[in-house]
C-alpha atoms as a PDB file:
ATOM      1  CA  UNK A   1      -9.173  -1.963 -31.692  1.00  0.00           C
ATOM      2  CA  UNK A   2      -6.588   0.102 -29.634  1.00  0.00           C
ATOM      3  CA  UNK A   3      -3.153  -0.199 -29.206  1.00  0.00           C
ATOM      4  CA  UNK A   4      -0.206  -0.079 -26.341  1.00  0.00           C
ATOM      5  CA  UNK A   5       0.028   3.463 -25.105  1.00  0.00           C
ATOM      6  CA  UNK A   6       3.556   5.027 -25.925  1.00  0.00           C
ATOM      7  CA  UNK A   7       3.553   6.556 -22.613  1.00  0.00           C
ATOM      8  CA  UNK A   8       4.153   3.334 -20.963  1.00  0.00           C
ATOM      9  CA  UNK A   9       7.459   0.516 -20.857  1.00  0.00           C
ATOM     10  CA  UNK A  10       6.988  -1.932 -23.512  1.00  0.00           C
ATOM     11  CA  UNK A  11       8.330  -5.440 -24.653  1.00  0.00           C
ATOM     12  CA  UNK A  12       7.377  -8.418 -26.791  1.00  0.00           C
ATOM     13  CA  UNK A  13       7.286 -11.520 -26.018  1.00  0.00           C
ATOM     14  CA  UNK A  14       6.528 -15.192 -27.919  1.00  0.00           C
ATOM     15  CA  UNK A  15       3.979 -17.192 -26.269  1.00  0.00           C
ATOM     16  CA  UNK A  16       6.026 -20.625 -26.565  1.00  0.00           C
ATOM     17  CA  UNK A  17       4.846 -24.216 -25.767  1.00  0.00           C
ATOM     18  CA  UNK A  18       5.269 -24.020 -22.259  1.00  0.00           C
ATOM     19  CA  UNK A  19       3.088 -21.286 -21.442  1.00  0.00           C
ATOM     20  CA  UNK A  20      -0.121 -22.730 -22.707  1.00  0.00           C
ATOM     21  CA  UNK A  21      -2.734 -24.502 -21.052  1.00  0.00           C
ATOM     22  CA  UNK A  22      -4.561 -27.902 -21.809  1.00  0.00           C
ATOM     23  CA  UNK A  23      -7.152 -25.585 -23.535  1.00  0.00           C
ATOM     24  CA  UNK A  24      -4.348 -24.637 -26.452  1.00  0.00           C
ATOM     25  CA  UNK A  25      -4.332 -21.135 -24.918  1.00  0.00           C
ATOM     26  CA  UNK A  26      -1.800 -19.277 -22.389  1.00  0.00           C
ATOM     27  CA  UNK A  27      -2.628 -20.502 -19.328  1.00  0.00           C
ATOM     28  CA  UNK A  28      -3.496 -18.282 -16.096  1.00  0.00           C
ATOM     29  CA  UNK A  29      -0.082 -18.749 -14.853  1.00  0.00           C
ATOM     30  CA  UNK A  30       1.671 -17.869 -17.801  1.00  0.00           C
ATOM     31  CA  UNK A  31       0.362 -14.172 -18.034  1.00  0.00           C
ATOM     32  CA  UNK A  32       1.511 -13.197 -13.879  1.00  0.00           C
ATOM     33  CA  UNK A  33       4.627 -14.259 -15.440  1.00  0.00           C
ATOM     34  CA  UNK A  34       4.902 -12.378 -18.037  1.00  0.00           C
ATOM     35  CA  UNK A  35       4.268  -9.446 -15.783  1.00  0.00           C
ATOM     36  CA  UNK A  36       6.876 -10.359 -13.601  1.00  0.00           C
ATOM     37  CA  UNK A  37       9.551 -10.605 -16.226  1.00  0.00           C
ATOM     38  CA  UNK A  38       8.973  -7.043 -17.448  1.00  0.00           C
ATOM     39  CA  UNK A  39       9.001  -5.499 -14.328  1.00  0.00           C
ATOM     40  CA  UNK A  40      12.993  -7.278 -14.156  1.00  0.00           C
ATOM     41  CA  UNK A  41      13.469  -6.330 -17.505  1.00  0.00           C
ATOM     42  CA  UNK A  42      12.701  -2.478 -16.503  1.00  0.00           C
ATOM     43  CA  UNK A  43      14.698  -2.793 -13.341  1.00  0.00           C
ATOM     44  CA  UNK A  44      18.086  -4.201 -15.396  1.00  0.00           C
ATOM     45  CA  UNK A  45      17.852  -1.777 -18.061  1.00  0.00           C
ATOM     46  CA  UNK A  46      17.519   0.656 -16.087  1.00  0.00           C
ATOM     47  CA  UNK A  47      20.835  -0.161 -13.949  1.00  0.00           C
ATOM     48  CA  UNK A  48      19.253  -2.604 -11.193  1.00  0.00           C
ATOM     49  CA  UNK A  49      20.121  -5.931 -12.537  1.00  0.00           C
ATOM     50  CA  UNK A  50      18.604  -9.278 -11.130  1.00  0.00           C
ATOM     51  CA  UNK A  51      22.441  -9.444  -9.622  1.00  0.00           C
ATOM     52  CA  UNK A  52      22.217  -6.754  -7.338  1.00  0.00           C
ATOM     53  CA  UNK A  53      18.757  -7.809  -5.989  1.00  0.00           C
ATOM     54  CA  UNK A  54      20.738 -10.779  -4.722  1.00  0.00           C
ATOM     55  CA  UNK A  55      23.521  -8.667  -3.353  1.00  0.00           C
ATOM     56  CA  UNK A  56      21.566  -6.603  -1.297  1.00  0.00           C
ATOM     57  CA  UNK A  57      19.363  -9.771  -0.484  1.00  0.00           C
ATOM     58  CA  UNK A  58      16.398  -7.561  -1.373  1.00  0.00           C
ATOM     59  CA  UNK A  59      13.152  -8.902  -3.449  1.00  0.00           C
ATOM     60  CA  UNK A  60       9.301  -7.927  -4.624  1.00  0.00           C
ATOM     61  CA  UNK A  61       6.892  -9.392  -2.935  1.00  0.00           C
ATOM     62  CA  UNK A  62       3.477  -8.915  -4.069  1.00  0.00           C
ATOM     63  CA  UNK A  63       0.529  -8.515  -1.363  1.00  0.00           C
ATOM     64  CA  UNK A  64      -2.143  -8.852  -4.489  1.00  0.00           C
ATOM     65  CA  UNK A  65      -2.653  -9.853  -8.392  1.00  0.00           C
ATOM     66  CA  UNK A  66      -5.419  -9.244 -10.089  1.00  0.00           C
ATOM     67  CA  UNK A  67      -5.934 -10.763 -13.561  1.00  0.00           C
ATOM     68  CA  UNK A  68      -8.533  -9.670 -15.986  1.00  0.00           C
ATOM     69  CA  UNK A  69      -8.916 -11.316 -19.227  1.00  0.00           C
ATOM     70  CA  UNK A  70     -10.051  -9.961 -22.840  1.00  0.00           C
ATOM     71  CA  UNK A  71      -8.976 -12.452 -25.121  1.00  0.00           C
ATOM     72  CA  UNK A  72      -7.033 -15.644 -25.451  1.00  0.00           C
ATOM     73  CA  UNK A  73      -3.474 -15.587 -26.519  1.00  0.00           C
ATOM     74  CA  UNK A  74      -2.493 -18.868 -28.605  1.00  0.00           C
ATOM     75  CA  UNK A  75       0.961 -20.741 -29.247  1.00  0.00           C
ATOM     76  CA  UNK A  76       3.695 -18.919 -30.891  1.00  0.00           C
ATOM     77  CA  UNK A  77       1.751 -15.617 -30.800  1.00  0.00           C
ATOM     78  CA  UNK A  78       3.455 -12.117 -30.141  1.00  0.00           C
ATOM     79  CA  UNK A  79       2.239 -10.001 -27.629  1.00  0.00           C
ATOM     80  CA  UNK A  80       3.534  -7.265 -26.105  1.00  0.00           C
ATOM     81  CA  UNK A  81       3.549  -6.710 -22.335  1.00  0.00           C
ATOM     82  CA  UNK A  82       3.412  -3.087 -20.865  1.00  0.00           C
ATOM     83  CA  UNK A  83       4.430  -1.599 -17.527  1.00  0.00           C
ATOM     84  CA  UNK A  84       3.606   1.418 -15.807  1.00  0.00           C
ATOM     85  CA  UNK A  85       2.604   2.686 -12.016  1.00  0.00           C
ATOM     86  CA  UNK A  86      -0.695   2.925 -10.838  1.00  0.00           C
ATOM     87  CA  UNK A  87       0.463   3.925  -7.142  1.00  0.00           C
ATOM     88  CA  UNK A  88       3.611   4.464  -5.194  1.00  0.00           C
ATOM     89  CA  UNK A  89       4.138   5.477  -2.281  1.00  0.00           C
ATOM     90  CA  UNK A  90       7.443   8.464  -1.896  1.00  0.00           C
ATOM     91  CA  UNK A  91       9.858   6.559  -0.414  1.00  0.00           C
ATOM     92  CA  UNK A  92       8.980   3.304  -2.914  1.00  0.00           C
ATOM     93  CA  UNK A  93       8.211   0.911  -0.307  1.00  0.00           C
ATOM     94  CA  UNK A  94       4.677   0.301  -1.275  1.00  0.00           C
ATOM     95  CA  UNK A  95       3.513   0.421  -4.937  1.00  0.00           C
ATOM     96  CA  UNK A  96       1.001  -0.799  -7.554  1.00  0.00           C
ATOM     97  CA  UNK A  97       1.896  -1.911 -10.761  1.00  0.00           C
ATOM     98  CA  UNK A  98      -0.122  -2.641 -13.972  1.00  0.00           C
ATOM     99  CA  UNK A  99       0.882  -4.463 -17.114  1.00  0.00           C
ATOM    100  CA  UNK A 100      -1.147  -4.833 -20.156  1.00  0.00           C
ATOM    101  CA  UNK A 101      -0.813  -7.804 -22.315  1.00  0.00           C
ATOM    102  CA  UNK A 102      -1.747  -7.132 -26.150  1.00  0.00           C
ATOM    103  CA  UNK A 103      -1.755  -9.372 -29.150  1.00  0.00           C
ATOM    104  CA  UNK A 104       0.346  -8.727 -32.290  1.00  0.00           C
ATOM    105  CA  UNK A 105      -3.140  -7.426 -34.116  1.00  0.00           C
ATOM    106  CA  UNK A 106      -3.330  -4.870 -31.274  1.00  0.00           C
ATOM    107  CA  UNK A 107      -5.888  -6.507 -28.868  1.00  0.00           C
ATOM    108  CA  UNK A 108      -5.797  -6.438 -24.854  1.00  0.00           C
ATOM    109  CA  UNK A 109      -5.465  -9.349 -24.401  1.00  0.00           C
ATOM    110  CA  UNK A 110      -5.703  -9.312 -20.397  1.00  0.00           C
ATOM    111  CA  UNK A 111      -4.401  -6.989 -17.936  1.00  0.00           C
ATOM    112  CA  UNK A 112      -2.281  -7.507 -14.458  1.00  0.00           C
ATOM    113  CA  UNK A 113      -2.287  -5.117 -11.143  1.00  0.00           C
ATOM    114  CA  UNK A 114       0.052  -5.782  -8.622  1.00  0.00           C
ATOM    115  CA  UNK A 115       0.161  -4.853  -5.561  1.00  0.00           C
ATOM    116  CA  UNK A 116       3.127  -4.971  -3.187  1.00  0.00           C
ATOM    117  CA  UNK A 117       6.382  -3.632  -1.478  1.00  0.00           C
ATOM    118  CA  UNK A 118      10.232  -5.001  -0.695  1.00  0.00           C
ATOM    119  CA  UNK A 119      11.241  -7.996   1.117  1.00  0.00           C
ATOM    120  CA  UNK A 120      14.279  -7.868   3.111  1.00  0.00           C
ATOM    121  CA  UNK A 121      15.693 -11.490   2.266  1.00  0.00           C
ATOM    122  CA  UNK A 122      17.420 -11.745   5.161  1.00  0.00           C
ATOM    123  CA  UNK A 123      15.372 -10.333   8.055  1.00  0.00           C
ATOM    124  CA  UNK A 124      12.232 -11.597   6.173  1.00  0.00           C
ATOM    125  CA  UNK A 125      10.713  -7.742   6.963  1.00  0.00           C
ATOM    126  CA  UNK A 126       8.851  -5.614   4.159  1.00  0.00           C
ATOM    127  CA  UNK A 127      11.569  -2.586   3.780  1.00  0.00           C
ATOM    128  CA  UNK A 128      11.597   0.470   2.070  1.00  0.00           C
ATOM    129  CA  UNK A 129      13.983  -0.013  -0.889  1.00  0.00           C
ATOM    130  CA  UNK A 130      17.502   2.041  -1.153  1.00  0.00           C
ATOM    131  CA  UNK A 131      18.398   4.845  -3.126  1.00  0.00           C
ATOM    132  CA  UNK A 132      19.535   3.027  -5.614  1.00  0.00           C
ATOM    133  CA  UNK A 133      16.467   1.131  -6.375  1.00  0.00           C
ATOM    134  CA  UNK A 134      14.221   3.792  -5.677  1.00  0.00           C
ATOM    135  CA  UNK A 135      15.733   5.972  -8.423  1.00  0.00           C
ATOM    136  CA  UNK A 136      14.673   3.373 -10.759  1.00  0.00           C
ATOM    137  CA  UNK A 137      11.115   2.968  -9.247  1.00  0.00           C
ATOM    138  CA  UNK A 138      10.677   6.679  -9.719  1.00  0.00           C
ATOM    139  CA  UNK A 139      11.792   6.240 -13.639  1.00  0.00           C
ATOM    140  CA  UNK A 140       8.704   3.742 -14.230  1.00  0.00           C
ATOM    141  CA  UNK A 141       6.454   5.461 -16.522  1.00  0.00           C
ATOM    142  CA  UNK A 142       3.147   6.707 -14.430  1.00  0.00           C
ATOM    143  CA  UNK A 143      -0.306   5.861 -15.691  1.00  0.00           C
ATOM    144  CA  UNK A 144      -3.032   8.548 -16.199  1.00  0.00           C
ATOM    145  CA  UNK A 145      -4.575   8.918 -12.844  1.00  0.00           C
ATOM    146  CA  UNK A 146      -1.494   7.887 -11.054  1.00  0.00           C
ATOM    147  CA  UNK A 147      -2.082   8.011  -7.349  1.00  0.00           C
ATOM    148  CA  UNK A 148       1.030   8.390  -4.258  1.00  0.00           C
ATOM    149  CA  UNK A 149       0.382   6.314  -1.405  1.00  0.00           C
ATOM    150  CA  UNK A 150       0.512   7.691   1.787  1.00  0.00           C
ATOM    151  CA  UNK A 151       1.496   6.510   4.998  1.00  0.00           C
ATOM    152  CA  UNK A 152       0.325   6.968   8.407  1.00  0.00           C
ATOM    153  CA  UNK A 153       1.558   9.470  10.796  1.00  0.00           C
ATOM    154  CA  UNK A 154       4.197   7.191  13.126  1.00  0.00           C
ATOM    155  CA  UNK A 155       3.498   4.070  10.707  1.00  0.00           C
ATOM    156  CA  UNK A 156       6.124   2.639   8.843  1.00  0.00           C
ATOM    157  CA  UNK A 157       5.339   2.870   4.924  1.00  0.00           C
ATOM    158  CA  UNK A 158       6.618  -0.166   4.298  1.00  0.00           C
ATOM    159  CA  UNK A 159       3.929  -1.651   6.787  1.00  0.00           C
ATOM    160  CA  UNK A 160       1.226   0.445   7.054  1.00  0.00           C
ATOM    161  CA  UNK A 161      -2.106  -0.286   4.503  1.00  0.00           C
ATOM    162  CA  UNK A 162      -3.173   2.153   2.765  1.00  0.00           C
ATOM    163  CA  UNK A 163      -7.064   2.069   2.682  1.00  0.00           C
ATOM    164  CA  UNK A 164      -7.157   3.677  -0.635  1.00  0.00           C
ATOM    165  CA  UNK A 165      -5.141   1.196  -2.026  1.00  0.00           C
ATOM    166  CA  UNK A 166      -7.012  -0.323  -5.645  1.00  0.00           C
END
């Protein structure tokens, strides 16, 4: 048995009625979402709430999830869902983010790596995010082996794919 790593942005969260699955356990869904509402969590508490997202007309969009399972989470179960980079690129516009899901007993339970960039709501263009923003990308905790994405020369990093990309 191992446990979250301190190193990394943690919550807990119940696993309520609605997130399970017709085989009484959280269903596929239910974990990408989990994932998603930690990375918001991060971003509001540290200063970028869902508010100014709309404001600036500015949201994630994920290129690639990819879900690995360990054990099954049941109904009304705690886990705890952490949240650290894998990749980014300098200037934030492309990144890779894992979360780890872990049971109450201190199980990995599965574990989420996405893969993606900013979407400029209103020109529907991937963007690199602004300053603001990126100051709070560059506060989420790095994994061991992080890795900065690179862009290249005359490409725009908020289009260009990296080939080393997980």
């Amino acid at each position: 048995m191992t446990t979250p790593s301190a190193d990394r942005y943690a919550k807990q969260f119940l696993a309520g009625w609605g997130a399970m699955d017709f085989n009484s356990h959280m269903a596929n869904w239910a974990y990408l979402n989990l994932a998603a509402d930690i990375r918001m969590a991060f971003f509001a508490e540290h200063g970028f709430a869902p508010s100014e997202f709309r404001r600036l007309a500015l949201g994630p969009v994920l290129r690639k999830d990819e879900l690995e399972y360990f054990r099954e989470v049941g109904l009304h179960e705690t886990v705890t869902v952490t949240c650290a980079a894998l990749a980014m690129s300098p200037d934030g516009a492309r990144f890779v983010i894992e979360n780890e899901i872990w049971s109450a007993a201190g199980e990995r339970a599965a574990t989420v790596r996405s893969t993606g960039g900013w979407l400029d709501l209103r020109e529907r263009k991937l963007v690199a995010p602004p300053p603001s923003l990126l100051a709070v990308l560059q506060q989420i905790p790095r994994a061991p082996g992080f890795v900065e994405l690179h862009v290249a020369r005359g490409a725009s990093a908020a289009t260009e794919r990296d080939p080393s990309l997980p």
